[in-house]
C-alpha atoms as a PDB file:
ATOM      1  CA  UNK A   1    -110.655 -29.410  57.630  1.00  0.00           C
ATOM      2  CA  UNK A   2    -109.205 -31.324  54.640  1.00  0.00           C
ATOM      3  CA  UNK A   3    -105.844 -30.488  53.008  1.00  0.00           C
ATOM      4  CA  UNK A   4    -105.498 -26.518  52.071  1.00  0.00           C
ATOM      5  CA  UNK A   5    -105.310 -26.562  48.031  1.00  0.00           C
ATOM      6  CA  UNK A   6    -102.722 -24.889  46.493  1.00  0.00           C
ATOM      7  CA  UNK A   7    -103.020 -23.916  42.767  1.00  0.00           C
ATOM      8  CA  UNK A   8    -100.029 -23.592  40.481  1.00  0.00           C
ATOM      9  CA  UNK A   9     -99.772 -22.256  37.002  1.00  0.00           C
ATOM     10  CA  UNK A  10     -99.167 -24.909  34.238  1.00  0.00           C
ATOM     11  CA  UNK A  11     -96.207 -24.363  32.384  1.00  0.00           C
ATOM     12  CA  UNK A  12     -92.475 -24.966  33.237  1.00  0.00           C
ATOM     13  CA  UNK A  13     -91.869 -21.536  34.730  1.00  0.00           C
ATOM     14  CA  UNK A  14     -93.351 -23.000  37.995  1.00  0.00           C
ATOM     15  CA  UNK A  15     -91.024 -25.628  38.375  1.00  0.00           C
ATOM     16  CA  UNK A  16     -88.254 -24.078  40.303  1.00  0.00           C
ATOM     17  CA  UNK A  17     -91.229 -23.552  43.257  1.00  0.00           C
ATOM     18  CA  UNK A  18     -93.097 -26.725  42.569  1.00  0.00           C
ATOM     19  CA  UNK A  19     -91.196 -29.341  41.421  1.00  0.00           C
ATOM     20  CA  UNK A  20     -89.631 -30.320  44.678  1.00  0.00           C
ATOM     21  CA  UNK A  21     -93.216 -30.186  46.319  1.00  0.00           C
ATOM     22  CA  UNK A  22     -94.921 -32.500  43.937  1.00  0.00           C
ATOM     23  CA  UNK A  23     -91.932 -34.988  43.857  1.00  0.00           C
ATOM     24  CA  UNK A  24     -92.038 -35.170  47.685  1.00  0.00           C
ATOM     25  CA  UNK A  25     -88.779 -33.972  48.220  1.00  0.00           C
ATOM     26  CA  UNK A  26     -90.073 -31.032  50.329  1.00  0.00           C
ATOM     27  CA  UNK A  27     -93.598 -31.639  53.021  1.00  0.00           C
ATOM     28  CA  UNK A  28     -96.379 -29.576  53.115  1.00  0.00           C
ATOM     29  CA  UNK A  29     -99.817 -29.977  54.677  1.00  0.00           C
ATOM     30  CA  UNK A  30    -101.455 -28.996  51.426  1.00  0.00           C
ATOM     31  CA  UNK A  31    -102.330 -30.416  47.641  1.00  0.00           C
ATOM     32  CA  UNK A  32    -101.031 -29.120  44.927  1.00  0.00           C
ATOM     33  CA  UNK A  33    -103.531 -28.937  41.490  1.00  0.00           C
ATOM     34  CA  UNK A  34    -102.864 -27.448  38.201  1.00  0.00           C
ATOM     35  CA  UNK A  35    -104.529 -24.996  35.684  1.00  0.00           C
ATOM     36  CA  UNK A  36    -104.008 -22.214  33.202  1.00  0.00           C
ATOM     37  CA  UNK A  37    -103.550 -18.585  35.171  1.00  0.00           C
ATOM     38  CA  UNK A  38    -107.314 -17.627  34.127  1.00  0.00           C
ATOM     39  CA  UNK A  39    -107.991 -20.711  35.743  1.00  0.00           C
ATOM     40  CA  UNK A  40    -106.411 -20.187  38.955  1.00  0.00           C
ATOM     41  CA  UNK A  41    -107.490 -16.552  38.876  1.00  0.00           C
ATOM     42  CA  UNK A  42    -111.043 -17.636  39.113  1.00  0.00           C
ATOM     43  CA  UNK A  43    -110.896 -21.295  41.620  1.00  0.00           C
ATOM     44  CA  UNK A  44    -109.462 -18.698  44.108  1.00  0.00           C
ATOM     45  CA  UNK A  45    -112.023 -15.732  43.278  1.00  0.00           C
ATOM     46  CA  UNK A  46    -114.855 -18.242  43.763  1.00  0.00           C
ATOM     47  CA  UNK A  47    -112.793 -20.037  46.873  1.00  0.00           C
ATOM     48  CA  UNK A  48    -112.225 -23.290  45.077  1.00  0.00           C
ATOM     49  CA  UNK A  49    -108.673 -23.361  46.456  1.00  0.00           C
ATOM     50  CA  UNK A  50    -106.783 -21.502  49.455  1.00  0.00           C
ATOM     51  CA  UNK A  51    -103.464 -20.452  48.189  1.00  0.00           C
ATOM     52  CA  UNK A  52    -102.544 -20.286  44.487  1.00  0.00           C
ATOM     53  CA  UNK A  53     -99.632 -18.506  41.744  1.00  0.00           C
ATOM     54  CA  UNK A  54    -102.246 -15.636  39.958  1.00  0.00           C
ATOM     55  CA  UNK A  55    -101.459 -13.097  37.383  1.00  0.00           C
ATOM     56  CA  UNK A  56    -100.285  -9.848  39.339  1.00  0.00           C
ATOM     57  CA  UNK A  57    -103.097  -8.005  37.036  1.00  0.00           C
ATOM     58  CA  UNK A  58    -105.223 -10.393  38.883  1.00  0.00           C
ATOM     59  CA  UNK A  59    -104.761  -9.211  42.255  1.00  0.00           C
ATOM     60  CA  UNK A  60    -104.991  -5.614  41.416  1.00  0.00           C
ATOM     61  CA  UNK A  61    -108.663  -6.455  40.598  1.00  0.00           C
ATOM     62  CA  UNK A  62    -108.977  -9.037  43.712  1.00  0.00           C
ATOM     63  CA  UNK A  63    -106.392  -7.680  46.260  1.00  0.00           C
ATOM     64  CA  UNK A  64    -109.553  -6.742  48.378  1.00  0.00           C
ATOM     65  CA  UNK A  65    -109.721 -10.660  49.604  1.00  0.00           C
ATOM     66  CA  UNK A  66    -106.533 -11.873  49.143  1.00  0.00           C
ATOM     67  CA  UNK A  67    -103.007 -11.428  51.024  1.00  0.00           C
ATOM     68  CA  UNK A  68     -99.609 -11.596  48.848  1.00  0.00           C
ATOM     69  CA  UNK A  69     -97.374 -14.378  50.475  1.00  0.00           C
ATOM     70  CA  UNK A  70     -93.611 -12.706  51.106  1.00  0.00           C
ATOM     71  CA  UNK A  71     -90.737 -13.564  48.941  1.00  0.00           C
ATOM     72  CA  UNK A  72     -92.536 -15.530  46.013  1.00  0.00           C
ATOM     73  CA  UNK A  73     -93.570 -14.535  42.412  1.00  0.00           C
ATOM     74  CA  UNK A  74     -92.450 -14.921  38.476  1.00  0.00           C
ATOM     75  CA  UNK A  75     -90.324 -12.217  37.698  1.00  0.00           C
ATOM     76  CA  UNK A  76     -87.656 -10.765  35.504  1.00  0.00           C
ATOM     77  CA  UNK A  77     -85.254  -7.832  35.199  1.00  0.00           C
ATOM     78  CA  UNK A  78     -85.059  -8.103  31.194  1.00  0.00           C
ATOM     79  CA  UNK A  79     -86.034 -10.647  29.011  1.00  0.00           C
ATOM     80  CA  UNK A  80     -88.344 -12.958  30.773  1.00  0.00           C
ATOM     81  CA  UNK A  81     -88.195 -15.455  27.492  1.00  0.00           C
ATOM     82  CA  UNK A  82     -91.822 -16.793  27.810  1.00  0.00           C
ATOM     83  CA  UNK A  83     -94.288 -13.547  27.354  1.00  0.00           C
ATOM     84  CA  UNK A  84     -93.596 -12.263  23.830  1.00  0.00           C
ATOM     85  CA  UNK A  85     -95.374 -10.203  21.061  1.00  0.00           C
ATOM     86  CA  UNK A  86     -94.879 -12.086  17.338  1.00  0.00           C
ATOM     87  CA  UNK A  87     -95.426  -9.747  14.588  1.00  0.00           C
ATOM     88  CA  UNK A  88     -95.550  -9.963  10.894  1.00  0.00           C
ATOM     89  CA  UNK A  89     -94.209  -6.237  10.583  1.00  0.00           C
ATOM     90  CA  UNK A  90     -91.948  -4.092  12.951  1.00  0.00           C
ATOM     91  CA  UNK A  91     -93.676  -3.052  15.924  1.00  0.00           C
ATOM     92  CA  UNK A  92     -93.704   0.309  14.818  1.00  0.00           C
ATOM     93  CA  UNK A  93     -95.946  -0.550  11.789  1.00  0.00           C
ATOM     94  CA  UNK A  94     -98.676  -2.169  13.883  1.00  0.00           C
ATOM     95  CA  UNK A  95    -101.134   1.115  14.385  1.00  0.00           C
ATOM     96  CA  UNK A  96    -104.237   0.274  13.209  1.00  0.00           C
ATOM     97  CA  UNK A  97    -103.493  -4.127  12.720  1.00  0.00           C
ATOM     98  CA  UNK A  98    -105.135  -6.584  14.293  1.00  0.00           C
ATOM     99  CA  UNK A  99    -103.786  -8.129  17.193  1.00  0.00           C
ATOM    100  CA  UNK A 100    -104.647 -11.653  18.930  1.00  0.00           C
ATOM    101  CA  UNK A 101    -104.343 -12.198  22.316  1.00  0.00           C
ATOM    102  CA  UNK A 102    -103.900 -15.008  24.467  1.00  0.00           C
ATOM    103  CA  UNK A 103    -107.379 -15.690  26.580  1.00  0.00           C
ATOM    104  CA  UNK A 104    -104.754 -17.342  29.546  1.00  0.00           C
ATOM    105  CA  UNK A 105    -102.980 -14.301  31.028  1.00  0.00           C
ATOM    106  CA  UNK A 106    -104.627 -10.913  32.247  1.00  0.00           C
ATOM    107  CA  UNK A 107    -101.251  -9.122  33.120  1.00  0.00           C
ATOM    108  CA  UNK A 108     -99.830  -9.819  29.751  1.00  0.00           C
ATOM    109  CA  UNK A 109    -102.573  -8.442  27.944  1.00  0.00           C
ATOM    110  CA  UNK A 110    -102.486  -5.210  29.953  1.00  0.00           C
ATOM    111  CA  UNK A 111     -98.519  -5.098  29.981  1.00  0.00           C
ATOM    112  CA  UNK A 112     -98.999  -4.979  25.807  1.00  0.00           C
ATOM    113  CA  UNK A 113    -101.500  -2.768  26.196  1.00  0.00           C
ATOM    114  CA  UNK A 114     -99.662  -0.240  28.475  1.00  0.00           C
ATOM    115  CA  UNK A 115     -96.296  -0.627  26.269  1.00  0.00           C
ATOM    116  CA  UNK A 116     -98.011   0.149  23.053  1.00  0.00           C
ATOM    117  CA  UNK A 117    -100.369   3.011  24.314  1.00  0.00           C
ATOM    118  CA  UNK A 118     -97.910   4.793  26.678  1.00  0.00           C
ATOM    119  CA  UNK A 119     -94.474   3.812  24.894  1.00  0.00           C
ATOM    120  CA  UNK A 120     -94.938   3.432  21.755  1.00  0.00           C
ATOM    121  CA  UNK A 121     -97.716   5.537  21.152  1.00  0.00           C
ATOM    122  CA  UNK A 122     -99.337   3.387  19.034  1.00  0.00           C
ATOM    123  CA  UNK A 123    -102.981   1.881  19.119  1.00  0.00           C
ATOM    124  CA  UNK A 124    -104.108  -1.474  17.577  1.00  0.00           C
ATOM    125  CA  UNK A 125    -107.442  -3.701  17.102  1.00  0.00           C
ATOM    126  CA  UNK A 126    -106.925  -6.072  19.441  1.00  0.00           C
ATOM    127  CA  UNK A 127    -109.147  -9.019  19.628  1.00  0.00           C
ATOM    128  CA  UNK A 128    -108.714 -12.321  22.091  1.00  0.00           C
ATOM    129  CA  UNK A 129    -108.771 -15.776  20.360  1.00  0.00           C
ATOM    130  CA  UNK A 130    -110.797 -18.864  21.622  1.00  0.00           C
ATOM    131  CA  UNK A 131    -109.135 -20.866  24.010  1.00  0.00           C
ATOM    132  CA  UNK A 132    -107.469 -24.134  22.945  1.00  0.00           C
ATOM    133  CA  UNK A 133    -106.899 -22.152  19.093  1.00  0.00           C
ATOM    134  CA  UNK A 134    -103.737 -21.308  17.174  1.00  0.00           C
ATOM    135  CA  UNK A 135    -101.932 -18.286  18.103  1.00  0.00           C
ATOM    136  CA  UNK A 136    -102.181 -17.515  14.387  1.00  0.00           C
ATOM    137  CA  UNK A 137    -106.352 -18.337  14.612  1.00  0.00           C
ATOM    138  CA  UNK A 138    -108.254 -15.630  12.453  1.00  0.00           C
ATOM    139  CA  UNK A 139    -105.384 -14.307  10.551  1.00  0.00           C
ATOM    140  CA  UNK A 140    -103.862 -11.299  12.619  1.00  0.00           C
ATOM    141  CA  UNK A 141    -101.006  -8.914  12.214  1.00  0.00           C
ATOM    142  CA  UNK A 142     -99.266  -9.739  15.637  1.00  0.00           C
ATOM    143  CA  UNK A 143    -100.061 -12.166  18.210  1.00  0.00           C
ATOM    144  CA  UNK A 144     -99.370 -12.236  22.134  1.00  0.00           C
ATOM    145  CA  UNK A 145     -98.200 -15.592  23.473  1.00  0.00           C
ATOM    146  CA  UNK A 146     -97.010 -16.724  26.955  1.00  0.00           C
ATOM    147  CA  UNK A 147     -96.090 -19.740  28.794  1.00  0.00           C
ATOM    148  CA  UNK A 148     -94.764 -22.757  27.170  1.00  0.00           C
ATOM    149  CA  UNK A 149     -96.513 -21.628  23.802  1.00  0.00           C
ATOM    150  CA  UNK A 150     -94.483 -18.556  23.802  1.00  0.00           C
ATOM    151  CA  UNK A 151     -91.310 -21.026  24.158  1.00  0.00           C
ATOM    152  CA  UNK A 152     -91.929 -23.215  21.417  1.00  0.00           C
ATOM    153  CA  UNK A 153     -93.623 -20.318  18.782  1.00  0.00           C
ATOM    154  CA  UNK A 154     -90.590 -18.281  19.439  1.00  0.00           C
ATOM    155  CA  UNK A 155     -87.459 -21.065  18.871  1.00  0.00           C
ATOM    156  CA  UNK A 156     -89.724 -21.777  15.501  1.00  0.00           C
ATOM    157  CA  UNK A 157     -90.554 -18.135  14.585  1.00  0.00           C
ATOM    158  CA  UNK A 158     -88.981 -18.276  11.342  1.00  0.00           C
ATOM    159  CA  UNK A 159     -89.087 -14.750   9.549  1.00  0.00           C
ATOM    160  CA  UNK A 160     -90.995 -12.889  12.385  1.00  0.00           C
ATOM    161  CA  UNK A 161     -90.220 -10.116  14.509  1.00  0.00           C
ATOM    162  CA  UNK A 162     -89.973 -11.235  18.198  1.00  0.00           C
ATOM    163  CA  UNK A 163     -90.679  -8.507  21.150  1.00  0.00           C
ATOM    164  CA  UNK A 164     -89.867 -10.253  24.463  1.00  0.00           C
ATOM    165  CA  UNK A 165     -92.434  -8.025  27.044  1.00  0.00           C
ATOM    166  CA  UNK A 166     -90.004  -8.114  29.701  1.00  0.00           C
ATOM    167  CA  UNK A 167     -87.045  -6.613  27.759  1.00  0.00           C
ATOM    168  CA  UNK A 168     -89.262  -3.810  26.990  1.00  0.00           C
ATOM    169  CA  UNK A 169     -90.316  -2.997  30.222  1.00  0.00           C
ATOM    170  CA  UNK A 170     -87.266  -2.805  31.566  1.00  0.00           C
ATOM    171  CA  UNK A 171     -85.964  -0.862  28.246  1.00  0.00           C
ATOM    172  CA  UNK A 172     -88.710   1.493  28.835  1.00  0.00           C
ATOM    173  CA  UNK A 173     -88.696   1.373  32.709  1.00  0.00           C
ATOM    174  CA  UNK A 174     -85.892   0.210  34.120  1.00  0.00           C
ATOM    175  CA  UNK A 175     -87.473  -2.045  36.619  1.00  0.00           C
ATOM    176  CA  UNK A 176     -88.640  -5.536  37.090  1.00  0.00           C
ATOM    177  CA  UNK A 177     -91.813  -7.540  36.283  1.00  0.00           C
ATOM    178  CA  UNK A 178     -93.417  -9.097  38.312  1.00  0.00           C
ATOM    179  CA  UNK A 179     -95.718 -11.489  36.104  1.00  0.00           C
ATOM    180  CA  UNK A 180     -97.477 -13.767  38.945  1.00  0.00           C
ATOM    181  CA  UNK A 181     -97.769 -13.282  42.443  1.00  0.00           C
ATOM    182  CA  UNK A 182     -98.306 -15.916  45.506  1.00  0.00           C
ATOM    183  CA  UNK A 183    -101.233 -15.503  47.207  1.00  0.00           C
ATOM    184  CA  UNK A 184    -103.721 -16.542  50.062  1.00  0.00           C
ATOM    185  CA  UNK A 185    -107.375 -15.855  51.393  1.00  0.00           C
ATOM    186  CA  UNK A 186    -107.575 -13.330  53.415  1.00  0.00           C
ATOM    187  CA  UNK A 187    -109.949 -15.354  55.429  1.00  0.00           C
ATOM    188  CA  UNK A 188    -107.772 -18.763  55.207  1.00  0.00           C
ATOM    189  CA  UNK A 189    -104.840 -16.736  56.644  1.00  0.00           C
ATOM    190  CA  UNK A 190    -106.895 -15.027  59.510  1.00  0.00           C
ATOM    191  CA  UNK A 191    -108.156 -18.453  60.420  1.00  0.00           C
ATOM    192  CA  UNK A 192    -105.191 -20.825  60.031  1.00  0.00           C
ATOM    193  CA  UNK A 193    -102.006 -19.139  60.495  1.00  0.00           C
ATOM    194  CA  UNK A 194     -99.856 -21.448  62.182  1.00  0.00           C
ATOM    195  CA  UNK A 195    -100.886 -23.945  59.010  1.00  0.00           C
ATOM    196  CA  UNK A 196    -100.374 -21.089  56.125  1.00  0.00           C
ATOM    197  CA  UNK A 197     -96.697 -20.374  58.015  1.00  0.00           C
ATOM    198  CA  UNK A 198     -96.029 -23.771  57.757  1.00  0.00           C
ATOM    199  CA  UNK A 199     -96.926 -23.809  54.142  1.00  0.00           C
ATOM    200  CA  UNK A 200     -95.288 -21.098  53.332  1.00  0.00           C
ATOM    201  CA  UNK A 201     -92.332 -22.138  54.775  1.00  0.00           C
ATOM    202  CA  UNK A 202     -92.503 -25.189  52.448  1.00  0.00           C
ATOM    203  CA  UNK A 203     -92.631 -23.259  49.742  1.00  0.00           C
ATOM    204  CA  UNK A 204     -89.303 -21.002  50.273  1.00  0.00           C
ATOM    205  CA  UNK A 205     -87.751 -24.670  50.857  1.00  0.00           C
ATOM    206  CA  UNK A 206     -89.203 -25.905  47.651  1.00  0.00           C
ATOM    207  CA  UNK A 207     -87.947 -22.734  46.079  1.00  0.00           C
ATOM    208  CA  UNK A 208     -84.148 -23.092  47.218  1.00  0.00           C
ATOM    209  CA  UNK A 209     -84.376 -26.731  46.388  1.00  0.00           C
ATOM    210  CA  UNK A 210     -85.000 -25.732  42.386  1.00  0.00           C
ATOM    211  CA  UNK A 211     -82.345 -22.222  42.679  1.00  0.00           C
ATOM    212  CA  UNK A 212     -79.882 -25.237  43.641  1.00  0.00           C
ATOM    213  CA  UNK A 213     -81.047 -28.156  40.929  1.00  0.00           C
ATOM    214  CA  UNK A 214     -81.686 -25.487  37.856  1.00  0.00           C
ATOM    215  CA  UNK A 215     -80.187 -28.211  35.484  1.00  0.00           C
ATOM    216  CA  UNK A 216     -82.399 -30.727  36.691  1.00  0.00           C
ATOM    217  CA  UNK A 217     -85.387 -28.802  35.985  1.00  0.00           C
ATOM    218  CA  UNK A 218     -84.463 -28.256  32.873  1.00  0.00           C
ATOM    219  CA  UNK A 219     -83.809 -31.565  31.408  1.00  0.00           C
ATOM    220  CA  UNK A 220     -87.379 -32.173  32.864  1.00  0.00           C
ATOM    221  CA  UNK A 221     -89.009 -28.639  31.038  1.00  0.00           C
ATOM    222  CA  UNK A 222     -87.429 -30.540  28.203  1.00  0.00           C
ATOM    223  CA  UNK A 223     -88.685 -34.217  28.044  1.00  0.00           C
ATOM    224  CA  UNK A 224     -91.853 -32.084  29.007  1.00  0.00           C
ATOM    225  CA  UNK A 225     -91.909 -29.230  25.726  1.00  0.00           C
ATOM    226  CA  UNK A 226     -89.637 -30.872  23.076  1.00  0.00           C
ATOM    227  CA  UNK A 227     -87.220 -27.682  23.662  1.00  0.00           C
ATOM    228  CA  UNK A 228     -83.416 -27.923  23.661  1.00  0.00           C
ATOM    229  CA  UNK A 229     -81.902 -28.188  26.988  1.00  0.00           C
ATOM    230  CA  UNK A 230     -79.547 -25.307  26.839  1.00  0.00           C
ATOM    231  CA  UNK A 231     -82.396 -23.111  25.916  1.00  0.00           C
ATOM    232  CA  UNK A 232     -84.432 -24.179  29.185  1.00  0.00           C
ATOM    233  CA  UNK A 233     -80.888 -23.939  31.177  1.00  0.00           C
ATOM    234  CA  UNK A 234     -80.852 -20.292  30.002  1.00  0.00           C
ATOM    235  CA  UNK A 235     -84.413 -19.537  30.450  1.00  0.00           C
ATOM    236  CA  UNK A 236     -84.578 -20.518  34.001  1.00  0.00           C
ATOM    237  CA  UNK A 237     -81.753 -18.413  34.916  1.00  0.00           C
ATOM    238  CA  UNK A 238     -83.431 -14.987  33.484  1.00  0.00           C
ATOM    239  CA  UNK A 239     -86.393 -15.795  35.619  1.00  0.00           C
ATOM    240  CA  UNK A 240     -87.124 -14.631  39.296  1.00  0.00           C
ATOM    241  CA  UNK A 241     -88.749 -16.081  42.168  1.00  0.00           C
ATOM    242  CA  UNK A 242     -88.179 -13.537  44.244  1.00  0.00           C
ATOM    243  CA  UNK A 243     -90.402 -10.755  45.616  1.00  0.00           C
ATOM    244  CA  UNK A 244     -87.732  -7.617  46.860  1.00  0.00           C
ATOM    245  CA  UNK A 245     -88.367  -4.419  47.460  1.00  0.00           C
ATOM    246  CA  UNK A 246     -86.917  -3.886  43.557  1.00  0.00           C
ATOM    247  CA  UNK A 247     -89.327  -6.185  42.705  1.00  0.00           C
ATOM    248  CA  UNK A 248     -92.748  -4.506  44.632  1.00  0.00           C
ATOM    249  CA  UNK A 249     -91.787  -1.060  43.010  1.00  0.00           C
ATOM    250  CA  UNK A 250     -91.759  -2.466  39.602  1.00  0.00           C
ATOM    251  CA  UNK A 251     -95.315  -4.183  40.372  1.00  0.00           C
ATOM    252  CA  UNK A 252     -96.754  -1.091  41.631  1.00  0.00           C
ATOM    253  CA  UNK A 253     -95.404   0.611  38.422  1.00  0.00           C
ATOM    254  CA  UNK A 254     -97.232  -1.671  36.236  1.00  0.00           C
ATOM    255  CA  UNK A 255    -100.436  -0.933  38.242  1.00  0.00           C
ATOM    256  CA  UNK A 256     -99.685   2.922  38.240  1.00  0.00           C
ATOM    257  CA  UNK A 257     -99.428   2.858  34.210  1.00  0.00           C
ATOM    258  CA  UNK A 258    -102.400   0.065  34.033  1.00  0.00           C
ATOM    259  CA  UNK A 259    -104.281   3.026  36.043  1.00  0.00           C
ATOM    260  CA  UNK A 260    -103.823   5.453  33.965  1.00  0.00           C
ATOM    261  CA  UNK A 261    -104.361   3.412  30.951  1.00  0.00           C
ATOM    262  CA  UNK A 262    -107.851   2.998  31.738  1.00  0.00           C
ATOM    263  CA  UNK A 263    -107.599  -1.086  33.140  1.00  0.00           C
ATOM    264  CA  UNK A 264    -107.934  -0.553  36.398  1.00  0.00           C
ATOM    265  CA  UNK A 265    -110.191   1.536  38.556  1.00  0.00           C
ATOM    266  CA  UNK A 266    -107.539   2.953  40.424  1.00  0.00           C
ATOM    267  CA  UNK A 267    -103.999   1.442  41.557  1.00  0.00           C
ATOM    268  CA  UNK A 268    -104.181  -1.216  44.058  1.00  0.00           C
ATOM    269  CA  UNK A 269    -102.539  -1.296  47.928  1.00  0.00           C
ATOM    270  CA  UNK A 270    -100.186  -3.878  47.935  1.00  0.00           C
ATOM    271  CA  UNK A 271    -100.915  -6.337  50.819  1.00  0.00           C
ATOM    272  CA  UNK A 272     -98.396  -8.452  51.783  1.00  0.00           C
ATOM    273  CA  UNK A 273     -99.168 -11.535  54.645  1.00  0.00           C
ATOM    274  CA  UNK A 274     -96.279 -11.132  57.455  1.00  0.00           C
ATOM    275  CA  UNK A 275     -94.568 -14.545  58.104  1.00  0.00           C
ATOM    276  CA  UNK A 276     -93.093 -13.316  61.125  1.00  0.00           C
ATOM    277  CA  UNK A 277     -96.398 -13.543  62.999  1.00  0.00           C
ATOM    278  CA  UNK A 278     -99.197 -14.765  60.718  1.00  0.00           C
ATOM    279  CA  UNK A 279    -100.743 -11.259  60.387  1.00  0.00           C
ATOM    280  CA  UNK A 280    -100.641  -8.683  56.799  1.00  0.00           C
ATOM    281  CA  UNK A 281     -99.018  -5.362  56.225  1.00  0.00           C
ATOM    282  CA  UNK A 282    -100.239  -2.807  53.594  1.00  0.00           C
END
């Protein structure tokens, strides 16, 4: 068979993973291609590529064909820098205002969702702007940005009021994040273990390459976004890579409270793909 295809997520926060793979400082048997998280959500949905960095409100809808690869995700215990609400008014003044969100990321539409609704207690008109527009397109109240957007709107955000969605999970839960998950086809990793260990392997080496070279990756998020080099410095340390057992309660938090906010059907079993021998454990 040709080279497995593995998709990653567009924006700097995939770096510290995939920077050392697409430089060729770390091997794997596998090509690497790029796209936005709705993107990726869908190539692996309709099979277009084998492994791939989703949403984690992604797999709660797909977890039925796909396998969670250990160890791997975008995380954050507290301000996670690049998923943020921008407001016009306090937060608290929002019942009843429009609200624009971003038509690239599932799980931070539902994490707004579930932190108004069940936190705040407050309920808004939320609408989802074309892709490719302004955050700002059709006038609203607030607007939910991620990514390297969310970056650059926030260190210009002049007189607005800035909600960072991973500071207010963990104000309101106490837990992490987990924004993105690793994961495989079911089928792909029933059929070629032995070449998803190896690739998998790659990609913990790929990850401890960028924990060790954090400064390099940020001078290159910066010839890459414009943004200030200390600012990149600091928001690759508050993110996570990591998938603990800290880490897999917060996740099936999220899809406890998504649940019971109406967005899913009912919480999702959490399938992880077992290095140790090429097989999964639920």
């Amino acid at each position: 068979m040709s080279q497995p295809r593995i998709g990653r997520i567009g924006y700097i926060n995939c770096l510290p993973i995939f920077y050392a793979l697409e430089e060729g400082l770390v091997k794997i048997p596998g090509q690497v291609v790029c796209g936005h998280p709705s993107e990726l959500n869908r190539a692996l949905t309709e099979g277009r590529i084998e492994i791939g960095v989703v949403s984690s409100f992604a797999y709660a809808e797909q977890g039925d064909r796909w396998l969670i690869l250990p160890d791997l995700s975008i995380s954050s215990w507290g301000p996670v820098k690049s998923v943020a609400l921008l407001s016009k008014v306090p937060l608290v003044e929002l019942g009843g205002k429009r609200v624009s969100l971003t038509p690239y990321s599932a799980t931070s539409t539902a994490l707004l969702l579930v932190l108004l609704e069940r936190f705040y207690k407050i309920r808004v008109n939320f609408f989802t702007r074309p892709p490719g527009t302004s955050p700002w397109w059709s006038e609203p109240e607030a607007t939910l940005v991620i990514g390297d957007e969310a970056l650059l709107q926030v260190s210009r955000r002049e007189e607005l009021y800035v909600y960072d969605l991973g500071r207010e999970w963990q104000r309101f839960t106490g837990q992490h994040m987990v924004f993105a998950l690793v994961v495989v086809q079911e089928n792909f990793a029933r059929n070629s273990a032995d070449l998803l260990k190896e690739i998998w392997q790659g990609l913990m080496a790929a990850k401890e390459w960028g924990r060790q070279h954090l400064s390099l990756l940020a001078s290159r998020a910066s010839s890459l976004t414009g943004l200030a080099l200390p600012d990149l410095i600091d928001y690759f340390h508050h993110l996570q890579y990591d998938l603990t057992p800290k880490h897999l309660k917060g996740l099936q938090t999220f899809y406890q409270y998504a649940y019971q906010q109406g967005l899913l059907p009912a919480p999702p079993k959490v399938k992880l793909w077992r290095a140790e021998d090429g097989k999964n454990s639920r």
